[in-house]
N, C-alpha and C. Protein backbone atom coordinates (compact mmCIF):
# COMPACT_ATOMS: atom_id res chain seq x y z
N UNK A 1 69.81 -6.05 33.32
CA UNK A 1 70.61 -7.17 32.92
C UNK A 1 70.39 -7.45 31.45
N UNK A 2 71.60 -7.89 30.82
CA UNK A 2 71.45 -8.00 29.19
C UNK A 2 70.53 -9.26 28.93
N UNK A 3 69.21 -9.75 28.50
CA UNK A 3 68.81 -10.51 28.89
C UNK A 3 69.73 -11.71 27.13
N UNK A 4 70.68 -11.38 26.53
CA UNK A 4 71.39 -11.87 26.07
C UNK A 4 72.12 -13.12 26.80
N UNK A 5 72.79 -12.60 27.69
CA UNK A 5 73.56 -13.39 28.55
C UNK A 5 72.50 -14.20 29.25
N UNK A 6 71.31 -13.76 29.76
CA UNK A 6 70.08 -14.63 30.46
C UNK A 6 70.24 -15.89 29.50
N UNK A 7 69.77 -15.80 28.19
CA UNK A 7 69.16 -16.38 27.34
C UNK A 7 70.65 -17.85 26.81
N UNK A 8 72.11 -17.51 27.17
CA UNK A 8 73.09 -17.98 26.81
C UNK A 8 72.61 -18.84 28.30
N UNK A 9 72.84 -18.18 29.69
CA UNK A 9 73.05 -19.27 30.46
C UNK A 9 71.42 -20.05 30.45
N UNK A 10 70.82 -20.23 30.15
CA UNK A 10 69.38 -20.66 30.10
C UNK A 10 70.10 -21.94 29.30
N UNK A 11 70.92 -21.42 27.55
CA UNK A 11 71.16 -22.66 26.80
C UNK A 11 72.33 -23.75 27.32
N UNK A 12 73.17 -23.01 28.18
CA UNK A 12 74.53 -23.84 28.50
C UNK A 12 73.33 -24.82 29.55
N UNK A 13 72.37 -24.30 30.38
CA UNK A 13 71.66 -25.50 31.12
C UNK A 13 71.20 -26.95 30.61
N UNK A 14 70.78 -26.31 29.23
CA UNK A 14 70.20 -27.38 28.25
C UNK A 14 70.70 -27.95 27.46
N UNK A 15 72.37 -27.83 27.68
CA UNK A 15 72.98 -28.44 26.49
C UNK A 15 72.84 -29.86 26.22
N UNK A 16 72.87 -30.93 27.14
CA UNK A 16 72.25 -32.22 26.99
C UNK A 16 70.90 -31.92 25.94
N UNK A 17 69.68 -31.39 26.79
CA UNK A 17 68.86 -31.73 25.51
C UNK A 17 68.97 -31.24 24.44
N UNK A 18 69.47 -29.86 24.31
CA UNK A 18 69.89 -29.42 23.02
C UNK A 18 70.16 -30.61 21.98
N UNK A 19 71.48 -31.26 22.29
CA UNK A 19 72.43 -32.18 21.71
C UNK A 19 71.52 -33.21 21.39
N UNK A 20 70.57 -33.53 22.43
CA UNK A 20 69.85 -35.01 21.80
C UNK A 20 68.47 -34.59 20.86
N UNK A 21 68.14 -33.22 21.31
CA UNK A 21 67.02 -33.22 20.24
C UNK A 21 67.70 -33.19 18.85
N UNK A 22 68.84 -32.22 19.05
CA UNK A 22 69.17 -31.70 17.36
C UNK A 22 68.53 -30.49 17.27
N UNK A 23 68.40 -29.98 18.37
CA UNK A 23 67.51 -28.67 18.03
C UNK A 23 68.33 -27.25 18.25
N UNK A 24 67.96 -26.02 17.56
CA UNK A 24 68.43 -25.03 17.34
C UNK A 24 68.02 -23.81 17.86
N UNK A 25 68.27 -22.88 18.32
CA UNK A 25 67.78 -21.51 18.91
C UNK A 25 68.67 -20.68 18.33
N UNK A 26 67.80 -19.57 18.31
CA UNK A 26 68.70 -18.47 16.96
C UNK A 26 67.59 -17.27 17.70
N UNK A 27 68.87 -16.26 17.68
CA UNK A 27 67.72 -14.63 18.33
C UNK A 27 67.34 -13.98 17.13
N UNK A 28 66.50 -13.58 16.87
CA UNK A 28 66.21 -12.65 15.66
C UNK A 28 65.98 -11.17 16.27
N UNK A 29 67.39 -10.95 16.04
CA UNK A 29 67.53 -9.59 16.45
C UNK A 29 68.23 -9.47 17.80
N UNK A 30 69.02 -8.36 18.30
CA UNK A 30 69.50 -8.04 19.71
C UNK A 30 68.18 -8.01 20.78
N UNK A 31 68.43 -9.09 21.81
CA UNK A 31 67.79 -8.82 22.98
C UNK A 31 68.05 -7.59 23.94
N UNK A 32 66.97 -6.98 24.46
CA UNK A 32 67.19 -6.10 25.21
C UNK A 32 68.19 -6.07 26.63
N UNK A 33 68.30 -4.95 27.56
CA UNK A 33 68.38 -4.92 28.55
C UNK A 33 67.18 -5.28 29.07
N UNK A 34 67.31 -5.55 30.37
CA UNK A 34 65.56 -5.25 31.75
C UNK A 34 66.23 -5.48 32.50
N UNK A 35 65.01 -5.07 33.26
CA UNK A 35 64.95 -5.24 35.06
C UNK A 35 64.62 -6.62 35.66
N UNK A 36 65.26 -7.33 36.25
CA UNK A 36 65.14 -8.44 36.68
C UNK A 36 65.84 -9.12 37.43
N UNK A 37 65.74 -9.86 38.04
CA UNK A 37 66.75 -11.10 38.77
C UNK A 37 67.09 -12.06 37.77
N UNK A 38 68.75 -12.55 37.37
CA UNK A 38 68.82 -13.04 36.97
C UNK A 38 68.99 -14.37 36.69
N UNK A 39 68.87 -15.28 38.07
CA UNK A 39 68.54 -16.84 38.03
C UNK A 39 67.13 -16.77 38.08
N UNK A 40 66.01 -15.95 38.42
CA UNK A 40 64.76 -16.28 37.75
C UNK A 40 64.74 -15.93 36.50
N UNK A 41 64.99 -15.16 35.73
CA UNK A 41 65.05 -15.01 34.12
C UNK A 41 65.35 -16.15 33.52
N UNK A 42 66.62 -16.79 33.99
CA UNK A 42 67.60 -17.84 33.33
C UNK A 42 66.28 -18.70 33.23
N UNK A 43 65.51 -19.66 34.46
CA UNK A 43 64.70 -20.34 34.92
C UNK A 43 63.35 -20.30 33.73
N UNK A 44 62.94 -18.88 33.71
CA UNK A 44 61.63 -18.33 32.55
C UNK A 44 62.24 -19.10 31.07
N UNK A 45 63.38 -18.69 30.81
CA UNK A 45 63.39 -19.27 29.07
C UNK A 45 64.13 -20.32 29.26
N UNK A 46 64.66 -21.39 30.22
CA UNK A 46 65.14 -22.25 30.56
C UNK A 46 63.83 -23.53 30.22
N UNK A 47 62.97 -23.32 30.54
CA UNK A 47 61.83 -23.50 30.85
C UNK A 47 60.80 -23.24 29.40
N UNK A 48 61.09 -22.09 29.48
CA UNK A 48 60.28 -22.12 27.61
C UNK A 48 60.81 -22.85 26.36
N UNK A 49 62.68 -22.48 26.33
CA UNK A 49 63.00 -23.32 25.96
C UNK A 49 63.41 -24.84 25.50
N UNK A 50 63.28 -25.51 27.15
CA UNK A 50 63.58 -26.80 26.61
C UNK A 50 61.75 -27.37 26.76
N UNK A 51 60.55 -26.58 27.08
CA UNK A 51 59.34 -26.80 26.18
C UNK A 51 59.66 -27.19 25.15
N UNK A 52 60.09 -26.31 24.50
CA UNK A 52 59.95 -26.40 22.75
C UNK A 52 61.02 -27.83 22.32
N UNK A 53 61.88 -28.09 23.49
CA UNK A 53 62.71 -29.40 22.78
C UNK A 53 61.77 -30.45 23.34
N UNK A 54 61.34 -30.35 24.04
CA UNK A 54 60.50 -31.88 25.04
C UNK A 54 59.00 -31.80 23.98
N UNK A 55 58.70 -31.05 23.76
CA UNK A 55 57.35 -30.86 22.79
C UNK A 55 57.26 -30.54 21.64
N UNK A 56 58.76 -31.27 20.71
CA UNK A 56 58.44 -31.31 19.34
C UNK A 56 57.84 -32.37 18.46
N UNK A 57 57.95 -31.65 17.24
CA UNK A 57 56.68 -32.35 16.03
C UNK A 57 58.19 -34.08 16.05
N UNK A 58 58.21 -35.03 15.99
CA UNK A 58 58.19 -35.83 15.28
C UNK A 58 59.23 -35.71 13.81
N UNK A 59 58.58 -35.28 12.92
CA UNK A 59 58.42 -34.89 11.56
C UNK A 59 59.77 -33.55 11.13
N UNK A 60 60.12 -32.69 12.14
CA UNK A 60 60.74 -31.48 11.84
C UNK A 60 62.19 -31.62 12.96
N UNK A 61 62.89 -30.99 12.67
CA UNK A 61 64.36 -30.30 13.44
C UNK A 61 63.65 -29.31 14.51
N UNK A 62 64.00 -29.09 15.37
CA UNK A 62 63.43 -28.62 16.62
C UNK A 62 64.13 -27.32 16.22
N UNK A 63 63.18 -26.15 15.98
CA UNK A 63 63.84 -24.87 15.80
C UNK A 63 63.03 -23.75 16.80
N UNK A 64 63.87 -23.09 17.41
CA UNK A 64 63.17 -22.13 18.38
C UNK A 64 63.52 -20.83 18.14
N UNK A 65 63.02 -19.92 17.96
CA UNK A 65 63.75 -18.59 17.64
C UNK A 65 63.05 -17.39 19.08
N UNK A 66 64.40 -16.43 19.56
CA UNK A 66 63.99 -16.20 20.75
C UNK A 66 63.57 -14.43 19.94
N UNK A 67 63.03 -13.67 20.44
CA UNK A 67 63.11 -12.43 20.04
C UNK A 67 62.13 -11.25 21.30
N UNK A 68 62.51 -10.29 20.88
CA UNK A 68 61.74 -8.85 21.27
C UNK A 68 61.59 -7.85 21.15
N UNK A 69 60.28 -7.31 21.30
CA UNK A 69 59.72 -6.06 20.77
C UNK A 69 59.83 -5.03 21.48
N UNK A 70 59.59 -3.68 22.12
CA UNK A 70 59.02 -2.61 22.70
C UNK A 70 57.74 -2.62 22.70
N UNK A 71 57.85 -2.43 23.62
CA UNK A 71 56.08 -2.08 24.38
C UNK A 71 56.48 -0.47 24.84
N UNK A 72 55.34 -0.35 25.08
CA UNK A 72 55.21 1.14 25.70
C UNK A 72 55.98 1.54 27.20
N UNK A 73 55.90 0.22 28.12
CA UNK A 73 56.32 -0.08 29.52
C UNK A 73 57.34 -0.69 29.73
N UNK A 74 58.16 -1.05 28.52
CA UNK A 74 58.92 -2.18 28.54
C UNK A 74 58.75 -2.95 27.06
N UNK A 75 59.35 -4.33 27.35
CA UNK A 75 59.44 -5.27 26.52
C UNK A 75 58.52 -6.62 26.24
N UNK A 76 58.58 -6.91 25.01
CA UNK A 76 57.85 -8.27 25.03
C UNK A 76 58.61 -9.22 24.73
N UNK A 77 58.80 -10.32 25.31
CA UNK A 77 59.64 -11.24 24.91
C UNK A 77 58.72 -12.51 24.08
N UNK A 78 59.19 -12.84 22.77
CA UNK A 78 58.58 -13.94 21.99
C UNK A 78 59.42 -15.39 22.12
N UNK A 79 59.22 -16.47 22.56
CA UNK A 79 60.03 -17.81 22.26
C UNK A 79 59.09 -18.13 21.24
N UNK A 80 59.64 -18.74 20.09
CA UNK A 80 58.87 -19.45 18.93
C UNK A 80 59.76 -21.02 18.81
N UNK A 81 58.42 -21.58 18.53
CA UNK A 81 59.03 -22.88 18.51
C UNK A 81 58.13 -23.44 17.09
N UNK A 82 58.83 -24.76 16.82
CA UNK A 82 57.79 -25.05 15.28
C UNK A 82 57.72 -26.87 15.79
N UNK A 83 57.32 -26.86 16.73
CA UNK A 83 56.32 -28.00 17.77
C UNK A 83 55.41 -28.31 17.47
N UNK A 84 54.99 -28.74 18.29
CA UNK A 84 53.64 -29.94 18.17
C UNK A 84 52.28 -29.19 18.68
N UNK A 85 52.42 -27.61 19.08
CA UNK A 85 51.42 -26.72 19.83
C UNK A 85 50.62 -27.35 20.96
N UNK A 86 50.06 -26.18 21.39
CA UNK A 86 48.86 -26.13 22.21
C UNK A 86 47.50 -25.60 21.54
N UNK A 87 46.78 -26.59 22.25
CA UNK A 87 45.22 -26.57 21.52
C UNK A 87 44.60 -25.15 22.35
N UNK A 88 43.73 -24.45 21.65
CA UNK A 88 43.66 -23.17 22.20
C UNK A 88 42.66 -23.59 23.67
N UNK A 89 41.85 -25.12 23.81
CA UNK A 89 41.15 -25.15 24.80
C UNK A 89 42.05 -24.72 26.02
N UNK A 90 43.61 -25.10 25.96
CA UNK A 90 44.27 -25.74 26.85
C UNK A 90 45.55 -24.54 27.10
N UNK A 91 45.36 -23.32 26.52
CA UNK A 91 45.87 -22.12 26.82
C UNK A 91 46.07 -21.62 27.91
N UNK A 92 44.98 -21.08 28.80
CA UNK A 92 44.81 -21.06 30.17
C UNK A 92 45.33 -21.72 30.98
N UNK A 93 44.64 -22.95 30.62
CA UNK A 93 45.17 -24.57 31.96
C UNK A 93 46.81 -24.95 32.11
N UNK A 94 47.77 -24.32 31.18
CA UNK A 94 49.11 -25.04 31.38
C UNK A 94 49.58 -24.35 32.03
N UNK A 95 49.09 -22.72 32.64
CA UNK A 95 49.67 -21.73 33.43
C UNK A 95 49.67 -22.27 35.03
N UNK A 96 48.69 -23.45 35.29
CA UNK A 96 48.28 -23.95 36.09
C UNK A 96 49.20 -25.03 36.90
N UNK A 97 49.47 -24.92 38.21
CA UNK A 97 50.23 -26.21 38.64
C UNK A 97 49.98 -27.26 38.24
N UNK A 98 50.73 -28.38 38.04
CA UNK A 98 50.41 -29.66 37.76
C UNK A 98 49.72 -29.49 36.84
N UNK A 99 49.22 -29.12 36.09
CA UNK A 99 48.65 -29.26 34.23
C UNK A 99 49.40 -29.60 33.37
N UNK A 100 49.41 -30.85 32.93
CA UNK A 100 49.92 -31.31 31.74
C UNK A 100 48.98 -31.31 31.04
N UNK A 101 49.18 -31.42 29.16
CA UNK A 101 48.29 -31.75 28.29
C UNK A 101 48.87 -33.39 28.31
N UNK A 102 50.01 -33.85 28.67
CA UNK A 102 50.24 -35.10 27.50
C UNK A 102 50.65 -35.89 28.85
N UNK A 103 49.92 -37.15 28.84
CA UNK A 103 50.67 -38.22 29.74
C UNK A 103 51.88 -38.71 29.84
N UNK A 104 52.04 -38.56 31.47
CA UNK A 104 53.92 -39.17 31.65
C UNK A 104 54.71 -39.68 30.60
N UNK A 105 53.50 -41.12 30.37
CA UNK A 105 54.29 -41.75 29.39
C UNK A 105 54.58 -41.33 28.17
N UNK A 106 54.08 -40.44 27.53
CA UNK A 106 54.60 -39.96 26.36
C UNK A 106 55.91 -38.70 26.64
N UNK A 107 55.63 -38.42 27.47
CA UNK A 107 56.64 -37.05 27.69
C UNK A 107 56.83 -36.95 29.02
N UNK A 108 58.22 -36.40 29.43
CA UNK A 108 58.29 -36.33 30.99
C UNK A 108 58.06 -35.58 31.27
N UNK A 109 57.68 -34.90 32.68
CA UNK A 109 57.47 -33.36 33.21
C UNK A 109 56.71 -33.65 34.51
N UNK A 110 56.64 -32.72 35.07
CA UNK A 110 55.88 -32.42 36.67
C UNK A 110 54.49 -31.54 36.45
N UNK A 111 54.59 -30.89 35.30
CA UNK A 111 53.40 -29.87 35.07
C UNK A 111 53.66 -28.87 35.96
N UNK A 112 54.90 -28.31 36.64
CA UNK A 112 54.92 -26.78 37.27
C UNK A 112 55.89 -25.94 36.46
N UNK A 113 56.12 -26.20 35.42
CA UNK A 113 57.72 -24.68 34.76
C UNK A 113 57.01 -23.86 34.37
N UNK A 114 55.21 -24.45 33.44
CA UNK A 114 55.30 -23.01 32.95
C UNK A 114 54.63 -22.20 34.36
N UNK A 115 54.13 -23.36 35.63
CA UNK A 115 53.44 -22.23 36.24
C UNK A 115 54.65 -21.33 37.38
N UNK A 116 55.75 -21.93 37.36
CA UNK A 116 56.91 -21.45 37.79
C UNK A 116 57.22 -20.10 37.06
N UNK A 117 57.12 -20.33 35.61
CA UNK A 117 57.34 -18.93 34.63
C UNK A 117 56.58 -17.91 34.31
N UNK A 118 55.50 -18.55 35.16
CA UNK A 118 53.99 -17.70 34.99
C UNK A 118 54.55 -16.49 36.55
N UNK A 119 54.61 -17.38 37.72
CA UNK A 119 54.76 -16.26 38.82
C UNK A 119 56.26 -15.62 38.80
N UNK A 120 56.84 -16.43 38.22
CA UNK A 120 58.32 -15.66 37.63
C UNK A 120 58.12 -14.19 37.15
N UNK A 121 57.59 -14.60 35.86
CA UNK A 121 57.00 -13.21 34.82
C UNK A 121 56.30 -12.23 35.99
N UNK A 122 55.09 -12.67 36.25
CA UNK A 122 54.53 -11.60 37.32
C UNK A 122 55.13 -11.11 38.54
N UNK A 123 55.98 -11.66 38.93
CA UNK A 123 56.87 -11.02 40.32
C UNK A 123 57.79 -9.53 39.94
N UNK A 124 57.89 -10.11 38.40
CA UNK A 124 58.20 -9.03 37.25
C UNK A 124 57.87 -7.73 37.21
N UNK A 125 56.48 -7.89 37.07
CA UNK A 125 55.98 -7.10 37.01
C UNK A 125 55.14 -7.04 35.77
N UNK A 126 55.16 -8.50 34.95
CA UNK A 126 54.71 -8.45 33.57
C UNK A 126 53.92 -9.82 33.33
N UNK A 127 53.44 -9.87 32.51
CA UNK A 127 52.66 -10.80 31.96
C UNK A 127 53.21 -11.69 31.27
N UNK A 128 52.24 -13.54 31.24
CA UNK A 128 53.29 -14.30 30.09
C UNK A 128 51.71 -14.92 29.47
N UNK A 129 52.12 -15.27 28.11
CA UNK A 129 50.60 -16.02 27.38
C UNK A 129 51.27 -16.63 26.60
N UNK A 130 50.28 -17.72 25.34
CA UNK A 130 50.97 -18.40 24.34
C UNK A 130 50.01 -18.18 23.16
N UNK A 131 50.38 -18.39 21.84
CA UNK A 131 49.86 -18.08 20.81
C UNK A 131 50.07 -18.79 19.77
N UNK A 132 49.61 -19.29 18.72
CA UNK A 132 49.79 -20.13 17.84
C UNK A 132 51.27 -19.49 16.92
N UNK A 133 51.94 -20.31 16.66
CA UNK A 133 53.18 -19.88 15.40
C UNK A 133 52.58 -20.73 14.27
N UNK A 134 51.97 -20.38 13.55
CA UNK A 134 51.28 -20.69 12.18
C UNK A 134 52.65 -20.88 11.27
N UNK A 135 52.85 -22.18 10.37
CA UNK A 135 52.05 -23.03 10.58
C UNK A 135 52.23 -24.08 11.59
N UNK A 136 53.03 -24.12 12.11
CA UNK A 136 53.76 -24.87 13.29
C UNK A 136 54.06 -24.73 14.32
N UNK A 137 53.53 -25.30 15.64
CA UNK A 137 54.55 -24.70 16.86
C UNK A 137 53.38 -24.08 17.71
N UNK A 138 54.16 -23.11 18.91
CA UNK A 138 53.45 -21.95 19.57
C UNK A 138 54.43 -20.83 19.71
N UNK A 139 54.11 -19.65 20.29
CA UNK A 139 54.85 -18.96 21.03
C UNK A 139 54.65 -18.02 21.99
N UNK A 140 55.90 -18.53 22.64
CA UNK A 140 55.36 -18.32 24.39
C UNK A 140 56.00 -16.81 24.63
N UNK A 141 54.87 -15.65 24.97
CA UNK A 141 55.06 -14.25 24.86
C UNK A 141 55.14 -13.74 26.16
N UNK A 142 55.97 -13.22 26.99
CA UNK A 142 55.90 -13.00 28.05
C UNK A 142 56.31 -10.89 28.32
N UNK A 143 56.14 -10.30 29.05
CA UNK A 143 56.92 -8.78 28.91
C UNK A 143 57.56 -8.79 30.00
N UNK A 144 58.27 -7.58 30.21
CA UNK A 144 58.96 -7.39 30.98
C UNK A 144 59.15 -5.74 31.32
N UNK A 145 60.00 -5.23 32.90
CA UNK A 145 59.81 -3.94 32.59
C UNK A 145 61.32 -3.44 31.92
N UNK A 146 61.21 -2.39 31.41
CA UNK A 146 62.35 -1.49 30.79
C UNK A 146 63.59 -1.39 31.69
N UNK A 147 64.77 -1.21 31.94
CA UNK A 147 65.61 -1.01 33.08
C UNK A 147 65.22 0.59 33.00
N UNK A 148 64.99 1.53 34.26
CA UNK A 148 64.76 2.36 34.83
C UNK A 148 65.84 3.36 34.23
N UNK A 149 65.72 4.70 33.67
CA UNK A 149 66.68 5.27 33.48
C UNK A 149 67.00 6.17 34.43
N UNK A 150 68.59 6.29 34.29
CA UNK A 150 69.44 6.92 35.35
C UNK A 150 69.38 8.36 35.29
């Protein structure tokens, strides 16, 4: 599946918050094909993405840029956001049900998407982690496998 089109219906979900953050997503570069189901894909950057709108800086325009690399097995998928980050204690713990870093009252959420995107990714067959976007932000790296050639 073109994960292009994933990544379009992921944004038509979010167009409300889109609109109220003011925030922007831009691919740097053509997304691949993969192997996948595609209402769990939609769900994975549905999910990463409106992270990055529910967990911005204050101070900046909410900018997310989606992209991916080759791997040896497949692909890596990067969401970058220029947010408010994650503290590296707290890397691990958000993969976790119900883990929030930030109280209700400051931000809404249930604390399960990313662990929804965590067994998403792995049903995959691939891995998901997060990483600092210096100087701002995080980004949430997940892979995927190659579509199988014919």
């Amino acid at each position: 599946m073109a994960l292009e089109r994933v990544l379009d219906s992921a944004l038509a979900n979010l167009t409300a918050a889109l609109q109220e953050s003011g925030g922007h997503v831009l691919c740097d570069g053509s997304l691949p094909v993969v192997a996948g189901e595609v209402s769990m894909l939609v769900r994975v950057l549905q999910n990463l993405v409106g992270n990055a709108l529910k967990y911005r800086h204050p101070d900046r325009p909410v900018q997310v840029v989606v992209s991916a690399r080759p791997q040896t097995q497949g692909w890596e998928i990067r969401v970058a956001d220029n947010g408010i980050g994650v503290p590296g204690n707290a890397r691990e713990r958000i993969f976790q049900v119900f883990q929030r870093l930030h109280s209700n009252a400051t931000i809404s959420g249930t604390g399960i998407g990313l662990s929804i995107a965590k067994k998403i990714v792995e049903r995959h067959g691939g891995r998901i982690w997060v990483e600092d976007n210096h100087p701002h932000g995080t980004v949430f790296c997940f892979t995927l496998p190659a579509l199988p050639d014919i």
